[in-house]
PDB file of N, CA and C in Angstrom:
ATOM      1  N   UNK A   1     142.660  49.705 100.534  1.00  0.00           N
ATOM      2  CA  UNK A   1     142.950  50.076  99.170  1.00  0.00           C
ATOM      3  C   UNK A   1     144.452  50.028  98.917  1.00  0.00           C
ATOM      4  N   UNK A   2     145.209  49.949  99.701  1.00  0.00           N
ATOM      5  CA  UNK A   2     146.447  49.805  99.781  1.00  0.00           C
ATOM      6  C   UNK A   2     147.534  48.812  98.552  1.00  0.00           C
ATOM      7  N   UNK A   3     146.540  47.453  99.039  1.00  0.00           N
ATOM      8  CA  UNK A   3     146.965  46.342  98.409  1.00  0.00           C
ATOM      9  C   UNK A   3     146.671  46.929  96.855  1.00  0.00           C
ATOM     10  N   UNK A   4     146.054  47.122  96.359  1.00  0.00           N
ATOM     11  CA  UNK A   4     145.450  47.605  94.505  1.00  0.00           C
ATOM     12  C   UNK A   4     146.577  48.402  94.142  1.00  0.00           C
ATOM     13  N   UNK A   5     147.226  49.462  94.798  1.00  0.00           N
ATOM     14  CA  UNK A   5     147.653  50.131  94.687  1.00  0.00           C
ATOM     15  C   UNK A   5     148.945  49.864  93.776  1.00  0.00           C
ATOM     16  N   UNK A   6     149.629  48.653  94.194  1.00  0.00           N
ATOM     17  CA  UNK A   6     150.308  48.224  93.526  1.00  0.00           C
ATOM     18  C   UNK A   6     149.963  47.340  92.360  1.00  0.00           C
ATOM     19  N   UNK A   7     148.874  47.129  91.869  1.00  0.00           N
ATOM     20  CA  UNK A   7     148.337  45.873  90.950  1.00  0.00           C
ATOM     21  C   UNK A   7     147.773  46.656  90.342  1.00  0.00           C
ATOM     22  N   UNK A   8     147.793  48.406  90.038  1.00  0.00           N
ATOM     23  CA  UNK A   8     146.452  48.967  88.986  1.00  0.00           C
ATOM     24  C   UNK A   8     147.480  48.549  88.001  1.00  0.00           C
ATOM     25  N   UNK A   9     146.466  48.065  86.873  1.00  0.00           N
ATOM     26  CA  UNK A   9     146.996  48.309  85.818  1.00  0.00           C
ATOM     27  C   UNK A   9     146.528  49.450  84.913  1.00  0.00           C
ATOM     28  N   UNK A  10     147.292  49.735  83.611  1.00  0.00           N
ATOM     29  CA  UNK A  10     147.377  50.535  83.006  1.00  0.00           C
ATOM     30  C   UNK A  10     146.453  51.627  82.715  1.00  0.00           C
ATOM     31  N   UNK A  11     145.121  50.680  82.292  1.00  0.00           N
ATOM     32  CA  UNK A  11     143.531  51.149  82.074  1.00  0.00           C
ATOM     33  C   UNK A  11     143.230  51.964  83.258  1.00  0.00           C
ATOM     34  N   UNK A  12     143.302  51.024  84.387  1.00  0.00           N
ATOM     35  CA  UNK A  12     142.735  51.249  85.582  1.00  0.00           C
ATOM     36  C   UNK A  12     143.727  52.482  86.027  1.00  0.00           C
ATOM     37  N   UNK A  13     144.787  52.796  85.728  1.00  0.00           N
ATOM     38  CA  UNK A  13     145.268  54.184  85.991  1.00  0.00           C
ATOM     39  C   UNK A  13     145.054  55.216  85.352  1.00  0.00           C
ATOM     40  N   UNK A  14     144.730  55.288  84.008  1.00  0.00           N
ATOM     41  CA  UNK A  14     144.469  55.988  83.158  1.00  0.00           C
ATOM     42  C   UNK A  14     142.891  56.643  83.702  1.00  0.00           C
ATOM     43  N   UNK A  15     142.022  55.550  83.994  1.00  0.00           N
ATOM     44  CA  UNK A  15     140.603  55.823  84.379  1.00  0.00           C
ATOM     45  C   UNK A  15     140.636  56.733  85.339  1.00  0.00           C
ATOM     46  N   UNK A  16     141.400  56.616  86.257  1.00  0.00           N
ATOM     47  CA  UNK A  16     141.118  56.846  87.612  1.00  0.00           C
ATOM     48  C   UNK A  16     141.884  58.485  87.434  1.00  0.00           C
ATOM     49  N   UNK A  17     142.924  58.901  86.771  1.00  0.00           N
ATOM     50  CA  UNK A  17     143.176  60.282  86.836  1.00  0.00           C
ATOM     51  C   UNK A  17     142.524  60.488  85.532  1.00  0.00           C
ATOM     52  N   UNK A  18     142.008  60.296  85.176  1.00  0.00           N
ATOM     53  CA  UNK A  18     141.006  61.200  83.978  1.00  0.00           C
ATOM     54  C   UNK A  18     139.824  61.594  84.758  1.00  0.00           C
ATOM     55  N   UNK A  19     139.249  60.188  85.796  1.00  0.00           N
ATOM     56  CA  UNK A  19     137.914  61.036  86.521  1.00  0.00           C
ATOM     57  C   UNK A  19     138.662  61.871  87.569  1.00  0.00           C
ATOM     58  N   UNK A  20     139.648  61.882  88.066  1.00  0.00           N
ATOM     59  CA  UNK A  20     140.176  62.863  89.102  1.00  0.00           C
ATOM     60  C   UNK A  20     140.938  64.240  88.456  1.00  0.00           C
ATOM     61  N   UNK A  21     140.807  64.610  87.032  1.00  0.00           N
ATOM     62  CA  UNK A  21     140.994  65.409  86.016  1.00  0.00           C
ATOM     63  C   UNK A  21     139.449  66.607  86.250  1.00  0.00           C
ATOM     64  N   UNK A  22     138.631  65.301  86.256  1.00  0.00           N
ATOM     65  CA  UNK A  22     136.712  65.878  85.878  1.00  0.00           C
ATOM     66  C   UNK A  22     136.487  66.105  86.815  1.00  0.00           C
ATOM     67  N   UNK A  23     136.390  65.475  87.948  1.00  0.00           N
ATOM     68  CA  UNK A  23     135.955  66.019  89.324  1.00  0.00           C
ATOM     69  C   UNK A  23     136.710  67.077  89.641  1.00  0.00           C
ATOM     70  N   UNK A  24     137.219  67.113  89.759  1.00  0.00           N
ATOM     71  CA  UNK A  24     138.739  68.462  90.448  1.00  0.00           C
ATOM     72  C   UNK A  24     137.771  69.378  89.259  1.00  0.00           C
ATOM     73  N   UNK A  25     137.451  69.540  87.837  1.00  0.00           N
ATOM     74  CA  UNK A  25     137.095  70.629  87.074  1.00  0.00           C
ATOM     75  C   UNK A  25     135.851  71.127  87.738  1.00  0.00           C
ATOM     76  N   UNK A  26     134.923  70.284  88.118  1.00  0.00           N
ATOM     77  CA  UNK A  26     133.359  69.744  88.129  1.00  0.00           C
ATOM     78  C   UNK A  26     133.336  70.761  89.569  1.00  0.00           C
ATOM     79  N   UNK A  27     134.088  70.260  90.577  1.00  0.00           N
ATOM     80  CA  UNK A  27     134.325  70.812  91.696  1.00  0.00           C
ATOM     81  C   UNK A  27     134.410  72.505  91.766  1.00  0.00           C
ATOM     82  N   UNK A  28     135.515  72.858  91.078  1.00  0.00           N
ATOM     83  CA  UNK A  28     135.900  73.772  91.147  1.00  0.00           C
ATOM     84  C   UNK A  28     135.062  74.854  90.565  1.00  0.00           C
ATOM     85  N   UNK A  29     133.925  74.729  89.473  1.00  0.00           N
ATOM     86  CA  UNK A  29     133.036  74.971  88.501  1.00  0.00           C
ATOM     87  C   UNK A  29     131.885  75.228  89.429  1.00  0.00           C
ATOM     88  N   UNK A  30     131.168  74.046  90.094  1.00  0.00           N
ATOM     89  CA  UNK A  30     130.560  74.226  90.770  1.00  0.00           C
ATOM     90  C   UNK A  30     130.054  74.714  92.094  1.00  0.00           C
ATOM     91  N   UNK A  31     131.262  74.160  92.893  1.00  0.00           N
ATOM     92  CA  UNK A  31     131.512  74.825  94.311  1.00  0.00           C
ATOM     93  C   UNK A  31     132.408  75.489  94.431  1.00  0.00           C
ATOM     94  N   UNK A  32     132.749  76.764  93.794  1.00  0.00           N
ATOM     95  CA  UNK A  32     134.023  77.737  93.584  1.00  0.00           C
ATOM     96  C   UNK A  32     134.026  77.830  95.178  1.00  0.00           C
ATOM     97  N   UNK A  33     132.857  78.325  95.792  1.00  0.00           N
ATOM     98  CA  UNK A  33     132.990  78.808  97.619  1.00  0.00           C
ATOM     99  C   UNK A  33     133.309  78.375  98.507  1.00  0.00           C
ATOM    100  N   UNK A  34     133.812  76.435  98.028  1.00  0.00           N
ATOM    101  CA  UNK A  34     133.790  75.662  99.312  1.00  0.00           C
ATOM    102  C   UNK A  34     135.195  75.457  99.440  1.00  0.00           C
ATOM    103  N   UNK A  35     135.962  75.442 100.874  1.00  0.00           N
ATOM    104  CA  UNK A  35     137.192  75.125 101.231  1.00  0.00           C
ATOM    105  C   UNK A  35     137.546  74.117 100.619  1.00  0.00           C
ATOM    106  N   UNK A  36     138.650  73.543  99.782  1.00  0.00           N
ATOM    107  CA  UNK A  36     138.908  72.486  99.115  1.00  0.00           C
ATOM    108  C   UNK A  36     140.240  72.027  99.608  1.00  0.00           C
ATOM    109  N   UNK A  37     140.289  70.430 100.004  1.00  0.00           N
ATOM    110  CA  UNK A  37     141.452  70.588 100.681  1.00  0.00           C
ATOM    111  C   UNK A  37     142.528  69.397  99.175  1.00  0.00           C
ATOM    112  N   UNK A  38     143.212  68.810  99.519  1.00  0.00           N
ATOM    113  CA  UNK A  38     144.145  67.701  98.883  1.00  0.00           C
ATOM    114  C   UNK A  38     143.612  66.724  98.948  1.00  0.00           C
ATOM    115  N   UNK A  39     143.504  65.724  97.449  1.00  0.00           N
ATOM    116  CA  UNK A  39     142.722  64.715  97.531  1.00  0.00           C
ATOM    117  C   UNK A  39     144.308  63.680  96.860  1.00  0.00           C
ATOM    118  N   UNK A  40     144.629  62.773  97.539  1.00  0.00           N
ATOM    119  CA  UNK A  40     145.582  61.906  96.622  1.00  0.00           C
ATOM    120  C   UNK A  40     145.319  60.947  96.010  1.00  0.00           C
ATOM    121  N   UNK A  41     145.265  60.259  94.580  1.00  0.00           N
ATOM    122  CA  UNK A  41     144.852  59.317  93.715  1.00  0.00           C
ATOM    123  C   UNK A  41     145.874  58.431  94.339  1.00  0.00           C
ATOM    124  N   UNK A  42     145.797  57.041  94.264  1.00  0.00           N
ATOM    125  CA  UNK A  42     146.422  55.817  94.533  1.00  0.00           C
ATOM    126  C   UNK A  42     147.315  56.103  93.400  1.00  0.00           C
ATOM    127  N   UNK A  43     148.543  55.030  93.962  1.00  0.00           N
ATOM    128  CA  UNK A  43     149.695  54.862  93.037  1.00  0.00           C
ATOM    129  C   UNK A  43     150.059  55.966  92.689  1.00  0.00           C
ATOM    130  N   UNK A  44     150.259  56.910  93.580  1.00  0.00           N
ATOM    131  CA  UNK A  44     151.093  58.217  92.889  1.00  0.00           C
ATOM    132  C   UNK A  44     150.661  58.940  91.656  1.00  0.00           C
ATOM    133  N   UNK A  45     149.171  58.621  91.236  1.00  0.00           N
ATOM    134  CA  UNK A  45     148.650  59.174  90.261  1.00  0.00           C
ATOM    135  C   UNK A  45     148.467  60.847  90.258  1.00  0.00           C
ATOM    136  N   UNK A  46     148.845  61.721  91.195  1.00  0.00           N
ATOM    137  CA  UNK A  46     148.331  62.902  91.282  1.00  0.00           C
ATOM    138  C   UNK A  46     147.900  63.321  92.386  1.00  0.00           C
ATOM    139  N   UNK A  47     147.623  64.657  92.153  1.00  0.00           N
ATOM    140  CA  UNK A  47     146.908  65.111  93.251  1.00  0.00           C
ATOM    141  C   UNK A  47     145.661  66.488  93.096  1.00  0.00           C
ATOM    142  N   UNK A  48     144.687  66.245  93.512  1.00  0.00           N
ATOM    143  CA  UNK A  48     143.115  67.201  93.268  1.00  0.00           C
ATOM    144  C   UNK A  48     143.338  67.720  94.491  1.00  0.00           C
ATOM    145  N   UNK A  49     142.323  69.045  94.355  1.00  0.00           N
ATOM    146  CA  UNK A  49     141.935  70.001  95.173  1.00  0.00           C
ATOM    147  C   UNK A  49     140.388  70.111  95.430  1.00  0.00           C
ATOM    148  N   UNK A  50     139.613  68.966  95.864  1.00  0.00           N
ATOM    149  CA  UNK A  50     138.400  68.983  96.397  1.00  0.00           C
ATOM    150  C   UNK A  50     138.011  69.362  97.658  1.00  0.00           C
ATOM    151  N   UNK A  51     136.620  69.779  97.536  1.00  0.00           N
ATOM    152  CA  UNK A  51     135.585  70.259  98.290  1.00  0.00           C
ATOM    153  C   UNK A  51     135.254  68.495  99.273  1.00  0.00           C
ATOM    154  N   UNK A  52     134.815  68.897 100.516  1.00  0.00           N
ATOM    155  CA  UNK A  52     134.424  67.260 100.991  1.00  0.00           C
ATOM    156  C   UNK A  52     133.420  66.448 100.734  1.00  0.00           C
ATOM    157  N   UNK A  53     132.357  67.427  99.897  1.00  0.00           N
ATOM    158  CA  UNK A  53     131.386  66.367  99.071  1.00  0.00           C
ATOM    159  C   UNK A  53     132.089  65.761  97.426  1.00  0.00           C
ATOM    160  N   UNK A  54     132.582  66.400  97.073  1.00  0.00           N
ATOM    161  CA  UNK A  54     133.516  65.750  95.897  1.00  0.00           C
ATOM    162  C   UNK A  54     134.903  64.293  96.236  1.00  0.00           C
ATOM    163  N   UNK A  55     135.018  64.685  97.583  1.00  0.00           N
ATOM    164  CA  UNK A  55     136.113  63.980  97.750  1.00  0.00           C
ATOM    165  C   UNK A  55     135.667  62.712  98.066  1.00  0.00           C
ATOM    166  N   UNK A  56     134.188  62.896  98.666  1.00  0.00           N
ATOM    167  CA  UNK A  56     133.670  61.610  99.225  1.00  0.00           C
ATOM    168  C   UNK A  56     133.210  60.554  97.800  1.00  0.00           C
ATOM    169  N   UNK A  57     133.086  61.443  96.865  1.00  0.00           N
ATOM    170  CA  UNK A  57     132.501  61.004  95.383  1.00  0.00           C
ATOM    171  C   UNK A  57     133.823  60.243  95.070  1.00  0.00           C
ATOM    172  N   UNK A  58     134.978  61.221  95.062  1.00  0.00           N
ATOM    173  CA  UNK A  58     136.046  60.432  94.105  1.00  0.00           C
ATOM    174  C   UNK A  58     136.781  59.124  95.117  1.00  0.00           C
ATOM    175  N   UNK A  59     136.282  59.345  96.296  1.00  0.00           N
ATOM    176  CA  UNK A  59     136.933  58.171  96.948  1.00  0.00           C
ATOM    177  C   UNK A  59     135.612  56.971  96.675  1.00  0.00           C
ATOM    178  N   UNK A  60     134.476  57.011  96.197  1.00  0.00           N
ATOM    179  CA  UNK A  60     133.966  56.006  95.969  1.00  0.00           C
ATOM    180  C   UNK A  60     133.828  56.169  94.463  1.00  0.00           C
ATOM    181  N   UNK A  61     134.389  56.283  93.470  1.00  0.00           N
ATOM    182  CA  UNK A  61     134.906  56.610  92.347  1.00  0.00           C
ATOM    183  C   UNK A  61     135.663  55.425  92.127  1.00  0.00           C
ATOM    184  N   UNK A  62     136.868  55.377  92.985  1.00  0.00           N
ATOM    185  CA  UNK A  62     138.606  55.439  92.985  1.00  0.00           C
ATOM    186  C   UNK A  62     138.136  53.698  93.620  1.00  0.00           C
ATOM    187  N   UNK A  63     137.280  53.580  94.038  1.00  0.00           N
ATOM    188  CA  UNK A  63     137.089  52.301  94.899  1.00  0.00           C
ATOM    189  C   UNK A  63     136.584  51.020  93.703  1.00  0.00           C
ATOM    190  N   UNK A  64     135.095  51.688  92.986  1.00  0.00           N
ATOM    191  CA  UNK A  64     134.575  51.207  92.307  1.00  0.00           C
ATOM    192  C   UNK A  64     135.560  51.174  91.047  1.00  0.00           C
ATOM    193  N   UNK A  65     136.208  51.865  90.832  1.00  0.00           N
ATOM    194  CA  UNK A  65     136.829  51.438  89.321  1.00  0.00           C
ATOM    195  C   UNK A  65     138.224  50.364  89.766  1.00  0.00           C
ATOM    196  N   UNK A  66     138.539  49.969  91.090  1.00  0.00           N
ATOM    197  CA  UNK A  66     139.557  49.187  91.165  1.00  0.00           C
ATOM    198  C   UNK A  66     139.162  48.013  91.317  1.00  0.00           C
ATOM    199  N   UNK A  67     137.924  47.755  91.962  1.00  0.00           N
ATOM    200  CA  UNK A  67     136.893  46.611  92.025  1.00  0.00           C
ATOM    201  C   UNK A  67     136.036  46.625  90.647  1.00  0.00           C
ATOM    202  N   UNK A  68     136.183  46.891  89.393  1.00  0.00           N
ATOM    203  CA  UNK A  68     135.160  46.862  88.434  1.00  0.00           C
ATOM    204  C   UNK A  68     135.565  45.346  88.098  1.00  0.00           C
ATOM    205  N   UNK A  69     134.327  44.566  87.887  1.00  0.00           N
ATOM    206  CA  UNK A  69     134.464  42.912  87.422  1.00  0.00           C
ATOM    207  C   UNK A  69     134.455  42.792  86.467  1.00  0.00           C
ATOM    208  N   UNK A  70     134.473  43.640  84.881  1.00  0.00           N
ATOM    209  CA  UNK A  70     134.749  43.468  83.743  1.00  0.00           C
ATOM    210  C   UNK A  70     136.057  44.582  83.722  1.00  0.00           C
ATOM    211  N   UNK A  71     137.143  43.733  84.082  1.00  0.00           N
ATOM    212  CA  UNK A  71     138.499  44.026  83.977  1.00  0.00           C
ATOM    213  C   UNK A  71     138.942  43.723  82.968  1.00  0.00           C
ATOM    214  N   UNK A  72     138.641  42.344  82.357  1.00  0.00           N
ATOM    215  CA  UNK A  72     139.682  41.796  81.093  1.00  0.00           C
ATOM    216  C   UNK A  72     139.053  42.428  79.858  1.00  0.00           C
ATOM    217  N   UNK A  73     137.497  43.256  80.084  1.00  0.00           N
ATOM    218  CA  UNK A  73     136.623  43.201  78.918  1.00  0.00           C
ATOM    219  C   UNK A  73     136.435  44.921  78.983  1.00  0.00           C
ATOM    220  N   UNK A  74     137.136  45.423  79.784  1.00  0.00           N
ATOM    221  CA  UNK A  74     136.416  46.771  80.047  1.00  0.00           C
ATOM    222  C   UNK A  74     135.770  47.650  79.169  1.00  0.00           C
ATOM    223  N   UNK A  75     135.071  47.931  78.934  1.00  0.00           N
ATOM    224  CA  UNK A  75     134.347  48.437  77.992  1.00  0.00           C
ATOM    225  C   UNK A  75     134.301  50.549  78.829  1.00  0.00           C
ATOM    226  N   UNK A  76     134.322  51.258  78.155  1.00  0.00           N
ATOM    227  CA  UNK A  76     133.961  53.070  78.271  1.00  0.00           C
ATOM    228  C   UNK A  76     132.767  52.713  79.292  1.00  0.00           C
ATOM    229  N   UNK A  77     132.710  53.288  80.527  1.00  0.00           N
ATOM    230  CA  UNK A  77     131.766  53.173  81.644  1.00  0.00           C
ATOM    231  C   UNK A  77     130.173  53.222  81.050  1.00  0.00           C
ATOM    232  N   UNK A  78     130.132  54.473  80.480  1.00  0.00           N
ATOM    233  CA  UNK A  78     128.935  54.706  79.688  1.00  0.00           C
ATOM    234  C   UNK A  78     128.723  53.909  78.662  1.00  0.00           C
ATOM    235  N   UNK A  79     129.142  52.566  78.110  1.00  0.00           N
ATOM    236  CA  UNK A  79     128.448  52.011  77.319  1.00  0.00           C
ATOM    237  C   UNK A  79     128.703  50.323  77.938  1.00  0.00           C
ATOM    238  N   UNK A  80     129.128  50.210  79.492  1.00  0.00           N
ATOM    239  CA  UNK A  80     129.251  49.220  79.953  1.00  0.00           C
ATOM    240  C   UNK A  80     127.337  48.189  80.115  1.00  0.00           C
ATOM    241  N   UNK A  81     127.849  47.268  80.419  1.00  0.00           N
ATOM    242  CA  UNK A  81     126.772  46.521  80.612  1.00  0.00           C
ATOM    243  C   UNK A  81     125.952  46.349  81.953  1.00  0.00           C
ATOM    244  N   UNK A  82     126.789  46.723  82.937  1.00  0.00           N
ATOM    245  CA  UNK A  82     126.741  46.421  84.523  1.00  0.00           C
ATOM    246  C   UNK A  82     127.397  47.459  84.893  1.00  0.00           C
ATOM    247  N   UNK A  83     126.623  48.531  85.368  1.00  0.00           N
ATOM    248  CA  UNK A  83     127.005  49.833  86.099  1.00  0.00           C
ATOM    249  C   UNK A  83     127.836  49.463  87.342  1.00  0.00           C
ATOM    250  N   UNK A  84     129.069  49.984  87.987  1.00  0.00           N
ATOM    251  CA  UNK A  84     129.710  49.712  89.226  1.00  0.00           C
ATOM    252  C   UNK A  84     129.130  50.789  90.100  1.00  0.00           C
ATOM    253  N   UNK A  85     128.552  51.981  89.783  1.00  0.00           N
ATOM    254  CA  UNK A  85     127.779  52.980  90.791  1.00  0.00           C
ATOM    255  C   UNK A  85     126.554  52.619  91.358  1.00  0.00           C
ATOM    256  N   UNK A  86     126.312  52.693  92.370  1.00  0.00           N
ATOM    257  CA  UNK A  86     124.516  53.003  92.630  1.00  0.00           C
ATOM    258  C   UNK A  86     124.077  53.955  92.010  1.00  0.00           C
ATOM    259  N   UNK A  87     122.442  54.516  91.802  1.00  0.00           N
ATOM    260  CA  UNK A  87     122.099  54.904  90.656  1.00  0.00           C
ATOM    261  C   UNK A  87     122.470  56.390  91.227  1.00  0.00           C
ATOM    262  N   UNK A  88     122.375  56.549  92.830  1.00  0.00           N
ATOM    263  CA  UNK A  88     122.669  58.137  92.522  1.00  0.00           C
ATOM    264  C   UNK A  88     124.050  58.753  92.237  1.00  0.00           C
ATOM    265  N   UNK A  89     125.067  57.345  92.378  1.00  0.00           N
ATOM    266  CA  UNK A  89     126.415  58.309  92.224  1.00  0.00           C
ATOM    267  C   UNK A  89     126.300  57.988  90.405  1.00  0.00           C
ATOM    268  N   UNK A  90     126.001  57.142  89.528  1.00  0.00           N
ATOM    269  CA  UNK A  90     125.537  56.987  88.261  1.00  0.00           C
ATOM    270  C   UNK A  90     125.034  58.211  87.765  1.00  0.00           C
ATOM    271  N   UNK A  91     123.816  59.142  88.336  1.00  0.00           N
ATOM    272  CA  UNK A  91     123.084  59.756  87.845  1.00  0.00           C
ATOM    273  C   UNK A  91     124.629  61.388  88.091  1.00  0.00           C
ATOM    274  N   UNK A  92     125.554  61.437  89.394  1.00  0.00           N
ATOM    275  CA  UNK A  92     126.461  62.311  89.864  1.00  0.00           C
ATOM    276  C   UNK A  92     127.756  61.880  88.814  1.00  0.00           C
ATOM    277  N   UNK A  93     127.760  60.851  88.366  1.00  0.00           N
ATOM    278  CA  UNK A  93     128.837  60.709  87.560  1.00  0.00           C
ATOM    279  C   UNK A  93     128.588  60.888  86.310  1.00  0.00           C
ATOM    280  N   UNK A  94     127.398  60.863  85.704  1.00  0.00           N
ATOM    281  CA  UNK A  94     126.971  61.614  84.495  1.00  0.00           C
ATOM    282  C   UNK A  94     126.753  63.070  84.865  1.00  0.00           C
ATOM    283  N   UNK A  95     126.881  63.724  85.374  1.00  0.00           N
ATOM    284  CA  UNK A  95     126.408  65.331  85.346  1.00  0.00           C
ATOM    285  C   UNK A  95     128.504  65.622  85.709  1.00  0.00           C
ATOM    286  N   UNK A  96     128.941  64.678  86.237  1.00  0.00           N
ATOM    287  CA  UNK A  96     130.437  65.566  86.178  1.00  0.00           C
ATOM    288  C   UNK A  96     131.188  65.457  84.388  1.00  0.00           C
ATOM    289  N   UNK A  97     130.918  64.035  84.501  1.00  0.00           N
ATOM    290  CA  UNK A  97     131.617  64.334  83.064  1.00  0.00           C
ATOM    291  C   UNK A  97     130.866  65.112  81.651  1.00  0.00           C
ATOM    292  N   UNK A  98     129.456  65.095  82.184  1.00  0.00           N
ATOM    293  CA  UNK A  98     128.954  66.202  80.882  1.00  0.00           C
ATOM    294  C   UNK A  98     129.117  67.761  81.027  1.00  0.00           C
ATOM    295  N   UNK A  99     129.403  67.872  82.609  1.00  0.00           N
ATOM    296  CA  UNK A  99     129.516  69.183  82.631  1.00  0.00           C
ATOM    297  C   UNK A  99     131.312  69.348  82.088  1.00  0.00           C
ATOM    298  N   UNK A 100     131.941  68.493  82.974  1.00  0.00           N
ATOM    299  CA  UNK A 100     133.430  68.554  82.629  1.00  0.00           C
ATOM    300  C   UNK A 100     134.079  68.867  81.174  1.00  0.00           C
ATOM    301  N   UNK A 101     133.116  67.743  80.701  1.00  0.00           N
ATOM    302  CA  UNK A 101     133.738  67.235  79.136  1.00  0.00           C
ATOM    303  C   UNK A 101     134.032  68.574  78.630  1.00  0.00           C
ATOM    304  N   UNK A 102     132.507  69.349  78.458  1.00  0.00           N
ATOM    305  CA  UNK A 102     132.280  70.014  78.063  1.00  0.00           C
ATOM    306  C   UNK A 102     133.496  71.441  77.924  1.00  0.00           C
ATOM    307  N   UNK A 103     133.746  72.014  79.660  1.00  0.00           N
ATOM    308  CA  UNK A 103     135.004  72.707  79.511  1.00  0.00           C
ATOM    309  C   UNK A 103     135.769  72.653  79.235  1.00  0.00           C
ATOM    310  N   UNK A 104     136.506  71.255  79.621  1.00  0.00           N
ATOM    311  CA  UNK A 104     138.037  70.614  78.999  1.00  0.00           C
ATOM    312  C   UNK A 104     138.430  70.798  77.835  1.00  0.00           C
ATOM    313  N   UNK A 105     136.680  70.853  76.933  1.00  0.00           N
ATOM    314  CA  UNK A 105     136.891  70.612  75.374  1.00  0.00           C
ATOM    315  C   UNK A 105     136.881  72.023  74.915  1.00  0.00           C
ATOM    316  N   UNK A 106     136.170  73.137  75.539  1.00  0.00           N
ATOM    317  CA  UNK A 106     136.589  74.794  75.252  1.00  0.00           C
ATOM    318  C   UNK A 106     137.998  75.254  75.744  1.00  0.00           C
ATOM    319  N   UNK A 107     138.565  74.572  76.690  1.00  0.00           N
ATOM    320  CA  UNK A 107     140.045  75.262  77.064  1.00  0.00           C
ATOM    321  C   UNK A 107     141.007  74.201  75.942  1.00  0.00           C
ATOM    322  N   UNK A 108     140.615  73.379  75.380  1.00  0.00           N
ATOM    323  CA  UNK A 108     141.525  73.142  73.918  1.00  0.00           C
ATOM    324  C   UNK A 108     141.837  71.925  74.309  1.00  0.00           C
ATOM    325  N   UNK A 109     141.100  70.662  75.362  1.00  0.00           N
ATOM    326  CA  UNK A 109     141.836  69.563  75.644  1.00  0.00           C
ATOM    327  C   UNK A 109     140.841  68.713  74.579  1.00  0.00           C
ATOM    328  N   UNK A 110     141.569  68.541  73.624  1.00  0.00           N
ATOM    329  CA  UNK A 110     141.004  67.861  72.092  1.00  0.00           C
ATOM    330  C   UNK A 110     141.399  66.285  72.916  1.00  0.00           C
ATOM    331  N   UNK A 111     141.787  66.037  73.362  1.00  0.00           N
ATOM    332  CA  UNK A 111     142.134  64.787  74.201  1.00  0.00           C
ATOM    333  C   UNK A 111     140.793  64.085  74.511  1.00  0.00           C
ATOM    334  N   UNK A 112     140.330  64.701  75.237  1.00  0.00           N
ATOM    335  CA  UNK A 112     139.046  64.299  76.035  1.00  0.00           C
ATOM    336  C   UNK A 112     137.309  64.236  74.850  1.00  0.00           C
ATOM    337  N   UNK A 113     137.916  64.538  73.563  1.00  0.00           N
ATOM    338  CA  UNK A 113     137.206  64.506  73.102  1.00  0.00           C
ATOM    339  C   UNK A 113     136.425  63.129  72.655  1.00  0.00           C
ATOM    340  N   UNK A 114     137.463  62.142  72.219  1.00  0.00           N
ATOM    341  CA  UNK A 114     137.069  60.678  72.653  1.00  0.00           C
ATOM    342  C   UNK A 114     136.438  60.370  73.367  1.00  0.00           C
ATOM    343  N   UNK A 115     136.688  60.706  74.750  1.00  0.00           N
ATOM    344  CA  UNK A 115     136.106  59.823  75.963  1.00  0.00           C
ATOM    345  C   UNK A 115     134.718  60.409  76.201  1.00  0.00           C
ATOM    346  N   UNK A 116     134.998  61.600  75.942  1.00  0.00           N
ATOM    347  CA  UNK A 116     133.170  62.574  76.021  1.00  0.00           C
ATOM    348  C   UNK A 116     132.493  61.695  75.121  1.00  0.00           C
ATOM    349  N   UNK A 117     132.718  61.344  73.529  1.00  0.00           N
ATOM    350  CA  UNK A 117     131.841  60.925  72.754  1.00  0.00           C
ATOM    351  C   UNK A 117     131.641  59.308  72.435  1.00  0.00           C
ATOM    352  N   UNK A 118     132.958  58.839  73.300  1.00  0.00           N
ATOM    353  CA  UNK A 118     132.989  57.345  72.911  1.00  0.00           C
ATOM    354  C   UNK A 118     133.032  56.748  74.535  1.00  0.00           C
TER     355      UNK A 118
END
């Protein structure tokens, strides 16, 4: 993953700490009990505090959105044509961002309100 690291572009950075925004919430929401250690986003994007079943999610997250093959066309994941998840991280990546959206949008992040609905 090294090599990408230097070639994300813009989208593809934006994507990748918005889902490492939701997971880190999703995480923390859900598995308040579990030891959470440092998770680092490529390209200096940040840094999460996941549990090791979350981390294993956002590292195949972080993989699939740098390999997505509608790059020039990208379309909002949820209204793409060709899912990049298998269906169970699909079915795990819809329950983070509906649970996520959801808080982000009660603690006042009017931001995320787009991406929840569009």
């Amino acid at each position: 993953m090294m090599a990408f690291m230097e070639t994300l572009t813009k989208l593809q950075k934006n994507d990748i700490k918005l889902i490492g925004k939701f997971v880190e919430v999703y995480c923390k929401g859900k598995h308040g009990a579990v030891v959470r250690t440092p998770f680092s986003l490529p390209a200096e994007l940040g840094e999460h505090s996941l549990c090791p079943e979350c981390t294993v999610f956002m590292q195949y997250a972080v993989a699939r959105r740098i390999k997505c093959p509608l790059e020039a066309e990208k379309p909002s994941c949820k209204h793409c044509r060709t899912h990049c998840y298998n269906k169970a991280n699909l079915a795990k990546v819809k329950e983070i961002m509906a649970y996520s959206g959801m808080k982000l949008m009660l603690r006042g992040r009017l931001d995320y309100i787009w991406h929840y609905f569009f």
